[in-house]
PDB file of N, CA and C in Angstrom:
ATOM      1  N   UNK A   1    -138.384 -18.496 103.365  1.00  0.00           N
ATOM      2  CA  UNK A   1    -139.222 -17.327 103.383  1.00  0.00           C
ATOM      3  C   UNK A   1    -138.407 -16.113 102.920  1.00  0.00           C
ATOM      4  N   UNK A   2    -139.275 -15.274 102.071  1.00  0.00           N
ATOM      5  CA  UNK A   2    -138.258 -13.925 101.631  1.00  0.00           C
ATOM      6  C   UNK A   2    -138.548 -12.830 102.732  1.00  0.00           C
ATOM      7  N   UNK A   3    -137.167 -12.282 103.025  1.00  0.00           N
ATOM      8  CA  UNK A   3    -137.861 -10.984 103.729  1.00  0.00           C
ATOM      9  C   UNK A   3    -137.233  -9.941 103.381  1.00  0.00           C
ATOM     10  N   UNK A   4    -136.326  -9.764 102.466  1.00  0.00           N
ATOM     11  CA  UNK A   4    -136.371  -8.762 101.383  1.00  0.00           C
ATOM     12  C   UNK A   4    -134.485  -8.165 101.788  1.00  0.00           C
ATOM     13  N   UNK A   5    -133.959  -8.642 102.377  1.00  0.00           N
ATOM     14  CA  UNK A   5    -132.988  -7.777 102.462  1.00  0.00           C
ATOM     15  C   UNK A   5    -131.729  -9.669 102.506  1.00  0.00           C
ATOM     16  N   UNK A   6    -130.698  -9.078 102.143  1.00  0.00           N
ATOM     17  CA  UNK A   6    -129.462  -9.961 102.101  1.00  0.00           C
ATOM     18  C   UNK A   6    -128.376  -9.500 102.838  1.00  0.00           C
ATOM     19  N   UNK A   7    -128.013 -10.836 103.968  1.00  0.00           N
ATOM     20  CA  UNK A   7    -126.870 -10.120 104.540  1.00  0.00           C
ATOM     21  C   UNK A   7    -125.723 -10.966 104.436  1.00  0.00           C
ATOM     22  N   UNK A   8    -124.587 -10.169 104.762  1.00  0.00           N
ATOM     23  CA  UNK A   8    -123.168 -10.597 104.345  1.00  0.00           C
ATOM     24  C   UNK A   8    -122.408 -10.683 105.388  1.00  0.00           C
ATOM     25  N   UNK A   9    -121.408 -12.015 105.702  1.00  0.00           N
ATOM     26  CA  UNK A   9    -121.082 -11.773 106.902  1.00  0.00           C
ATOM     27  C   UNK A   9    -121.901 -11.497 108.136  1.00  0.00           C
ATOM     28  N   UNK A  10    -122.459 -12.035 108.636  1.00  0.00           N
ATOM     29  CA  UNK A  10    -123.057 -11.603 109.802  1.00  0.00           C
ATOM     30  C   UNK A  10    -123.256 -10.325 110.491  1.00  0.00           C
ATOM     31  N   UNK A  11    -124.358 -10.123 109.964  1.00  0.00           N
ATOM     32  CA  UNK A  11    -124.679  -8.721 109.416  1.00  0.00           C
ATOM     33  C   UNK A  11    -123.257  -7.281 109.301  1.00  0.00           C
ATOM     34  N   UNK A  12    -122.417  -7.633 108.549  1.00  0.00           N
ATOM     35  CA  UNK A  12    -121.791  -6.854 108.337  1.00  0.00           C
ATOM     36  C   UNK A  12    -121.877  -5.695 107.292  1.00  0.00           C
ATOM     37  N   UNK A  13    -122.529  -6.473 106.133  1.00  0.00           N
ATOM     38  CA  UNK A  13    -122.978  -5.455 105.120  1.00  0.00           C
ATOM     39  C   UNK A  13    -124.758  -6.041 105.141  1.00  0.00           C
ATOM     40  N   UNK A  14    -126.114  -5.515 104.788  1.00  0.00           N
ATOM     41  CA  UNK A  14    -127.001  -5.852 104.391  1.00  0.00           C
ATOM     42  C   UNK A  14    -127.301  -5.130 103.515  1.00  0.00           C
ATOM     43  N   UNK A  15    -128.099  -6.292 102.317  1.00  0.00           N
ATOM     44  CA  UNK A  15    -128.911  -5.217 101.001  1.00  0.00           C
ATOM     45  C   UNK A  15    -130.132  -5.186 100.746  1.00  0.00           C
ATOM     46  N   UNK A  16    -130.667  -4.723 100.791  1.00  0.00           N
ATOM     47  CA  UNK A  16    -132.467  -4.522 100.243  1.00  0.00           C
ATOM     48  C   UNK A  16    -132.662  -5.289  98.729  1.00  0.00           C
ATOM     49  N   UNK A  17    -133.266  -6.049  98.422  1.00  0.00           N
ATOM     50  CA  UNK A  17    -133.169  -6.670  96.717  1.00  0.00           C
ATOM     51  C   UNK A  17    -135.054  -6.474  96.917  1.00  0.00           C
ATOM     52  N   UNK A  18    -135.183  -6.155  95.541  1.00  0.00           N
ATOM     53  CA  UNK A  18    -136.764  -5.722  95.471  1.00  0.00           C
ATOM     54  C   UNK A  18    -137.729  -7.343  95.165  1.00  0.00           C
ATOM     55  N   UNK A  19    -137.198  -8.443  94.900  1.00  0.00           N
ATOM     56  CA  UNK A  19    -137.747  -8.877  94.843  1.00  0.00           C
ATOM     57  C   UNK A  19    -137.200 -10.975  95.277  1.00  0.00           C
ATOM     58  N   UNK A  20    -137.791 -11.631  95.571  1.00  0.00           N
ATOM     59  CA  UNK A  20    -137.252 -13.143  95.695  1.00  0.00           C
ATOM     60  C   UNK A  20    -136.943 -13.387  94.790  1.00  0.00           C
ATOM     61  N   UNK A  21    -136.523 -12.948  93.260  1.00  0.00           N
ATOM     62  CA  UNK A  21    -136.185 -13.916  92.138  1.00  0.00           C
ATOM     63  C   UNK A  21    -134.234 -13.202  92.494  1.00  0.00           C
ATOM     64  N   UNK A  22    -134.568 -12.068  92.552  1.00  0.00           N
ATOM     65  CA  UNK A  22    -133.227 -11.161  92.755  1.00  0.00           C
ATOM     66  C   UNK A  22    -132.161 -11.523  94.003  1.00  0.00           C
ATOM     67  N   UNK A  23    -133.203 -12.158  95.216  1.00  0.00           N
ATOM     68  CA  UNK A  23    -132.181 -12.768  96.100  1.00  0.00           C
ATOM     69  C   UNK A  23    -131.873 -14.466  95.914  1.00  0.00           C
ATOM     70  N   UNK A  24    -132.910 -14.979  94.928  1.00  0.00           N
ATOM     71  CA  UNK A  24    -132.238 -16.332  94.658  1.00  0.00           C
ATOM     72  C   UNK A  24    -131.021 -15.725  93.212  1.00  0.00           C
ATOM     73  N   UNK A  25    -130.939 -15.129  92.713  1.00  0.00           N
ATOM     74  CA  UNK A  25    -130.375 -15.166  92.105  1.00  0.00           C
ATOM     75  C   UNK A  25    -128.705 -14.795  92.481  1.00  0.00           C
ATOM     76  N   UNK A  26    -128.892 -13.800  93.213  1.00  0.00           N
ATOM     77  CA  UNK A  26    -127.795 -13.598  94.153  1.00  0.00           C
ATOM     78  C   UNK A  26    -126.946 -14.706  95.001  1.00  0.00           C
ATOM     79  N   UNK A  27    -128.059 -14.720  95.544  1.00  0.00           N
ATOM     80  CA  UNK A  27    -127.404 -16.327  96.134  1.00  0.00           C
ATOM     81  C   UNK A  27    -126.842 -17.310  95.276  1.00  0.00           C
ATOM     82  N   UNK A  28    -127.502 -17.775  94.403  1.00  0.00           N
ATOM     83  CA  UNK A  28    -126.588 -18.737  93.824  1.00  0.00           C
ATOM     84  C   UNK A  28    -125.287 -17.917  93.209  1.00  0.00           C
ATOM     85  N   UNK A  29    -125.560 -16.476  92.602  1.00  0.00           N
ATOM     86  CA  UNK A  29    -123.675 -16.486  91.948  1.00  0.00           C
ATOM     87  C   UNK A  29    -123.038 -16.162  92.605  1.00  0.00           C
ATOM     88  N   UNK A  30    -123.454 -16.032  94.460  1.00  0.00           N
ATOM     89  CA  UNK A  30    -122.762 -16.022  95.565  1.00  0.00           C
ATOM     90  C   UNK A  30    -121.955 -17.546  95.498  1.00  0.00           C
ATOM     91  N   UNK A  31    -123.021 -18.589  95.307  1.00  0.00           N
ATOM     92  CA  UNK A  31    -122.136 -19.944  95.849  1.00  0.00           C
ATOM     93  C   UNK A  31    -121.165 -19.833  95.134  1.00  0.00           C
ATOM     94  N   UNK A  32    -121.485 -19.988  92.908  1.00  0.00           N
ATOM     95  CA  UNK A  32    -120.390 -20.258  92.192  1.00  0.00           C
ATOM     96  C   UNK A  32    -119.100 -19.918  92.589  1.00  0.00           C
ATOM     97  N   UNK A  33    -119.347 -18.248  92.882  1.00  0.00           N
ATOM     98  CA  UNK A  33    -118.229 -18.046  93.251  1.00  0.00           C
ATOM     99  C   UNK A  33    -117.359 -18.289  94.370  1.00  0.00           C
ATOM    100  N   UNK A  34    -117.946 -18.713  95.064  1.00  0.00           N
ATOM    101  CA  UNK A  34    -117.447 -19.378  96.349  1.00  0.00           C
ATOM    102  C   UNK A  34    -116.162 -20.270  96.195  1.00  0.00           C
ATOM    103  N   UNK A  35    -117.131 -21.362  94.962  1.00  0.00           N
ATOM    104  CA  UNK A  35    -116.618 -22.790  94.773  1.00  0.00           C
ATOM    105  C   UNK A  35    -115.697 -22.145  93.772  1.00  0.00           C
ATOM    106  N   UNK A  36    -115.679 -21.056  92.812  1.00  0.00           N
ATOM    107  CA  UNK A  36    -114.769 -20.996  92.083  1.00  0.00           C
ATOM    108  C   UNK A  36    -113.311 -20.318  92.978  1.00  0.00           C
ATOM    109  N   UNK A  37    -113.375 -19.802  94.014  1.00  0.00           N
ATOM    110  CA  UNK A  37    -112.288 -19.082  94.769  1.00  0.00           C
ATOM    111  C   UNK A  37    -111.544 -20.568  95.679  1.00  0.00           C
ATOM    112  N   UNK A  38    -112.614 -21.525  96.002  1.00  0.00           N
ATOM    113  CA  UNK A  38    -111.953 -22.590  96.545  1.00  0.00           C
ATOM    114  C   UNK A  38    -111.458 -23.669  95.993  1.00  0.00           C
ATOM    115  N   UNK A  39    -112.070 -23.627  94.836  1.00  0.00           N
ATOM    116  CA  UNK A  39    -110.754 -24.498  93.930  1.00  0.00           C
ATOM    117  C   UNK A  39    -109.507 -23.803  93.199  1.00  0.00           C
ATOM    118  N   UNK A  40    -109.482 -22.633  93.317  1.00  0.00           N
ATOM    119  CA  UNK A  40    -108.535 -21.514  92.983  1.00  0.00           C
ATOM    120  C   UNK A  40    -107.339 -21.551  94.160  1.00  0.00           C
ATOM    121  N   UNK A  41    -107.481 -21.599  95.219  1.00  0.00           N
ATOM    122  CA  UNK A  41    -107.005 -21.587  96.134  1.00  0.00           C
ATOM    123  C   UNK A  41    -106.417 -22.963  96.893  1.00  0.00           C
ATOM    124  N   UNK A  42    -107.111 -23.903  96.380  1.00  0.00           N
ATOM    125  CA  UNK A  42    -106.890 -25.831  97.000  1.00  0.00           C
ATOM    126  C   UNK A  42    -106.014 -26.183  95.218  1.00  0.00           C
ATOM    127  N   UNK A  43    -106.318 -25.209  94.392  1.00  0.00           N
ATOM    128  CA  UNK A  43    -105.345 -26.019  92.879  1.00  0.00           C
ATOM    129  C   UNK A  43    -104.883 -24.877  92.470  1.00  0.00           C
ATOM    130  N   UNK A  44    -103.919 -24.107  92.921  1.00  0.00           N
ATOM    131  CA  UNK A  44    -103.449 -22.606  92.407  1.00  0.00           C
ATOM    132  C   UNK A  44    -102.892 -23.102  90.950  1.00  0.00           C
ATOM    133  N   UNK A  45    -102.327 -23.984  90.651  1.00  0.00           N
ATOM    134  CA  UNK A  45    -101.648 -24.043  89.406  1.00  0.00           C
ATOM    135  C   UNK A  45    -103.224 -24.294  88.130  1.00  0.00           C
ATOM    136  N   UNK A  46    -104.398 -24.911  88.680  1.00  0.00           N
ATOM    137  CA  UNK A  46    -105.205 -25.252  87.142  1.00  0.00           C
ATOM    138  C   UNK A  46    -105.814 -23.936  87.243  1.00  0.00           C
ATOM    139  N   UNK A  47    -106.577 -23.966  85.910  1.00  0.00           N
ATOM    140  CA  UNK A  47    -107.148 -23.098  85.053  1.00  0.00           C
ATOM    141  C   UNK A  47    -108.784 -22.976  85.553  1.00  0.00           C
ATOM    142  N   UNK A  48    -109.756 -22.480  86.024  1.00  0.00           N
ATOM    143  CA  UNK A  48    -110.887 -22.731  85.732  1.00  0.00           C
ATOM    144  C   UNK A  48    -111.666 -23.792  85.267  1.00  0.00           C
ATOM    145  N   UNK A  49    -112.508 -24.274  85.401  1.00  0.00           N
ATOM    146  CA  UNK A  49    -113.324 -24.998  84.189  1.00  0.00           C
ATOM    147  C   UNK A  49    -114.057 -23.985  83.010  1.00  0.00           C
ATOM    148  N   UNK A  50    -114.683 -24.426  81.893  1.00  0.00           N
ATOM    149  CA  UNK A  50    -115.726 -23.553  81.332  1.00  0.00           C
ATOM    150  C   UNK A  50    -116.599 -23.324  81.958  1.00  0.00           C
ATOM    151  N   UNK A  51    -117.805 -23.951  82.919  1.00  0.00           N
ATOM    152  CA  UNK A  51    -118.461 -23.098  83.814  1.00  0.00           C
ATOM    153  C   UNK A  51    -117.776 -22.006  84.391  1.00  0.00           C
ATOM    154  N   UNK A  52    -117.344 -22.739  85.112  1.00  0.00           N
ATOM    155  CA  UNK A  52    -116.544 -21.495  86.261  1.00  0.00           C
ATOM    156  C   UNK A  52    -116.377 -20.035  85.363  1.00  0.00           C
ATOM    157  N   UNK A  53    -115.546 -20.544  83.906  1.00  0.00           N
ATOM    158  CA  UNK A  53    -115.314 -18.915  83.389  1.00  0.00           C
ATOM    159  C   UNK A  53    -116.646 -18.168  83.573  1.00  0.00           C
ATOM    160  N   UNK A  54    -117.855 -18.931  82.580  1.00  0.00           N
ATOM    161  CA  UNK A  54    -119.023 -18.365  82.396  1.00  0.00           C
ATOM    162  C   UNK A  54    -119.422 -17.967  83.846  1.00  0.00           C
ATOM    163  N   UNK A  55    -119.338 -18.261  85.169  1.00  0.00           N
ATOM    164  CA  UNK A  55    -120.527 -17.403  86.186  1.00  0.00           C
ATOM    165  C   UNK A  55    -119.316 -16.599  86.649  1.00  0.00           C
ATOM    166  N   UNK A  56    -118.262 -16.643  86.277  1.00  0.00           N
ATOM    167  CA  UNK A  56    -116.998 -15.281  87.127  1.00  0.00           C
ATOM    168  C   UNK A  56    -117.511 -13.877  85.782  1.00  0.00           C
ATOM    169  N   UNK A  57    -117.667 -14.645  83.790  1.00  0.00           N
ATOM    170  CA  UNK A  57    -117.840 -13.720  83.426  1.00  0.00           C
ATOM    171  C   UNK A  57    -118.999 -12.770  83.403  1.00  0.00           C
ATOM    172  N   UNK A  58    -119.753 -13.860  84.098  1.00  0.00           N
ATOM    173  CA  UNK A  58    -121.770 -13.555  84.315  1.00  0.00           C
ATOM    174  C   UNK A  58    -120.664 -12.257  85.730  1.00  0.00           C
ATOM    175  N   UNK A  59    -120.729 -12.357  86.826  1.00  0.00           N
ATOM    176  CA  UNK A  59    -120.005 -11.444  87.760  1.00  0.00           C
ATOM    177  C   UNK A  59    -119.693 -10.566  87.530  1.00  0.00           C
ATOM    178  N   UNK A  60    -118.579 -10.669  86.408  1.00  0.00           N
ATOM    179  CA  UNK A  60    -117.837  -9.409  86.139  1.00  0.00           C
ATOM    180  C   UNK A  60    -118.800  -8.550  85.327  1.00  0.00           C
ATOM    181  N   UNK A  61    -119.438  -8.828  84.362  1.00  0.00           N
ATOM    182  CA  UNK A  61    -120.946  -8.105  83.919  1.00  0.00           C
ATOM    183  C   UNK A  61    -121.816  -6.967  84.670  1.00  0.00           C
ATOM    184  N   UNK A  62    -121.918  -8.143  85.571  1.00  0.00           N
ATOM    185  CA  UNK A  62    -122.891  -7.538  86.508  1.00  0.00           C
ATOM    186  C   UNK A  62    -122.555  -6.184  87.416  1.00  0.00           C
ATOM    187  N   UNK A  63    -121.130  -6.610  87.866  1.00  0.00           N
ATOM    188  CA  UNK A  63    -120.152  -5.528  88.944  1.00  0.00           C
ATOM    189  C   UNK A  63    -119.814  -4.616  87.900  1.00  0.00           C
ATOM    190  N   UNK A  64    -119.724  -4.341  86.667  1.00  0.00           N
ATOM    191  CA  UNK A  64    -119.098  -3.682  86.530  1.00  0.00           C
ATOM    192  C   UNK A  64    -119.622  -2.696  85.080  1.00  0.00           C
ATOM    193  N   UNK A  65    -121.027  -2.420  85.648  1.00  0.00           N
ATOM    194  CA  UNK A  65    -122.143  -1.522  85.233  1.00  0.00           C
ATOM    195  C   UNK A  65    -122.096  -0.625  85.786  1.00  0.00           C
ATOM    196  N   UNK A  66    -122.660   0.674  85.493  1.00  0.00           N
ATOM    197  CA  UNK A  66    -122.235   1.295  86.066  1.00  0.00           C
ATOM    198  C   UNK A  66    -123.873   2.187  86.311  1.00  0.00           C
ATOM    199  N   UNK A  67    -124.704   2.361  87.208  1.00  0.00           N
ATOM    200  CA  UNK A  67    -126.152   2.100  87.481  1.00  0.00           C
ATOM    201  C   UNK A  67    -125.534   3.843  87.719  1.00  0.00           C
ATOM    202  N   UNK A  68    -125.126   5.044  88.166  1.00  0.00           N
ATOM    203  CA  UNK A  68    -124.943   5.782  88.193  1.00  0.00           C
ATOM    204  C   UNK A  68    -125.520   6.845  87.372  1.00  0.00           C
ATOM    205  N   UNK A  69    -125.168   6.320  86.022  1.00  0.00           N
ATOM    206  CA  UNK A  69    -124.974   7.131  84.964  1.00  0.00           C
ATOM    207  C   UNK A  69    -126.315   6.649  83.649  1.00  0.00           C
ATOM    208  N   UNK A  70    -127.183   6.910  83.912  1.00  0.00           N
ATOM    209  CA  UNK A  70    -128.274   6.041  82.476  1.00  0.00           C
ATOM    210  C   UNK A  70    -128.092   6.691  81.344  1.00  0.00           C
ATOM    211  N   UNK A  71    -128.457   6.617  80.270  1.00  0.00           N
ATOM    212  CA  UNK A  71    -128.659   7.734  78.830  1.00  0.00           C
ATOM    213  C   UNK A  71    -129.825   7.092  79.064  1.00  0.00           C
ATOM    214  N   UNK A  72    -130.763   8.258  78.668  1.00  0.00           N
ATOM    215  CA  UNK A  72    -132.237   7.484  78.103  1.00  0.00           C
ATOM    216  C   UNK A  72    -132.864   8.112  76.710  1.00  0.00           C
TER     217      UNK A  72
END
C-alpha cells in the first residue's frame, strides 16, 4: 500500500514522494545500491560490474542536480 512518505532508518529521516511510481523507484536504487556497497566492502580489491556502474551512475545523476536553481 502507498502512503506517500519514505522512511530511512527507522524513522530517522522521512520524505514525502508525490507519487507510488517515485517511491518504487526509490526503493529499488535504494537496494542497487545497497548490493553495490556490499560487494564493495566483502571484495575491496574488484571493480564493480557494468550494472553496478550504470545504477551508482543513474545515482550520481540524480544527487547531483541541483533543483534549487531552474532557468526557464
Amino acid at each position: 500500500m502507498y502512503a506517500g512518505v519514505i522512511i530511512l532508518d527507522g524513522n530517522r529521516a522521512r520524505f514525502s514522494v508525490p507519487d507510488w511510481k517515485t517511491a518504487l523507484a526509490l526503493k529499488v536504487l535504494r537496494a542497487r545500491l545497497r548490493d553495490l556497497l556490499i560487494r564493495s566492502f566483502r571484495l575491496p580489491g574488484r571493480l564493480p560490474t557494468a550494472q553496478q556502474e550504470k545504477w551508482l551512475d543513474t545515482w550520481q545523476r540524480i544527487f547531483s542536480q541541483n533543483f534549487g536553481d531552474r532557468e526557464r
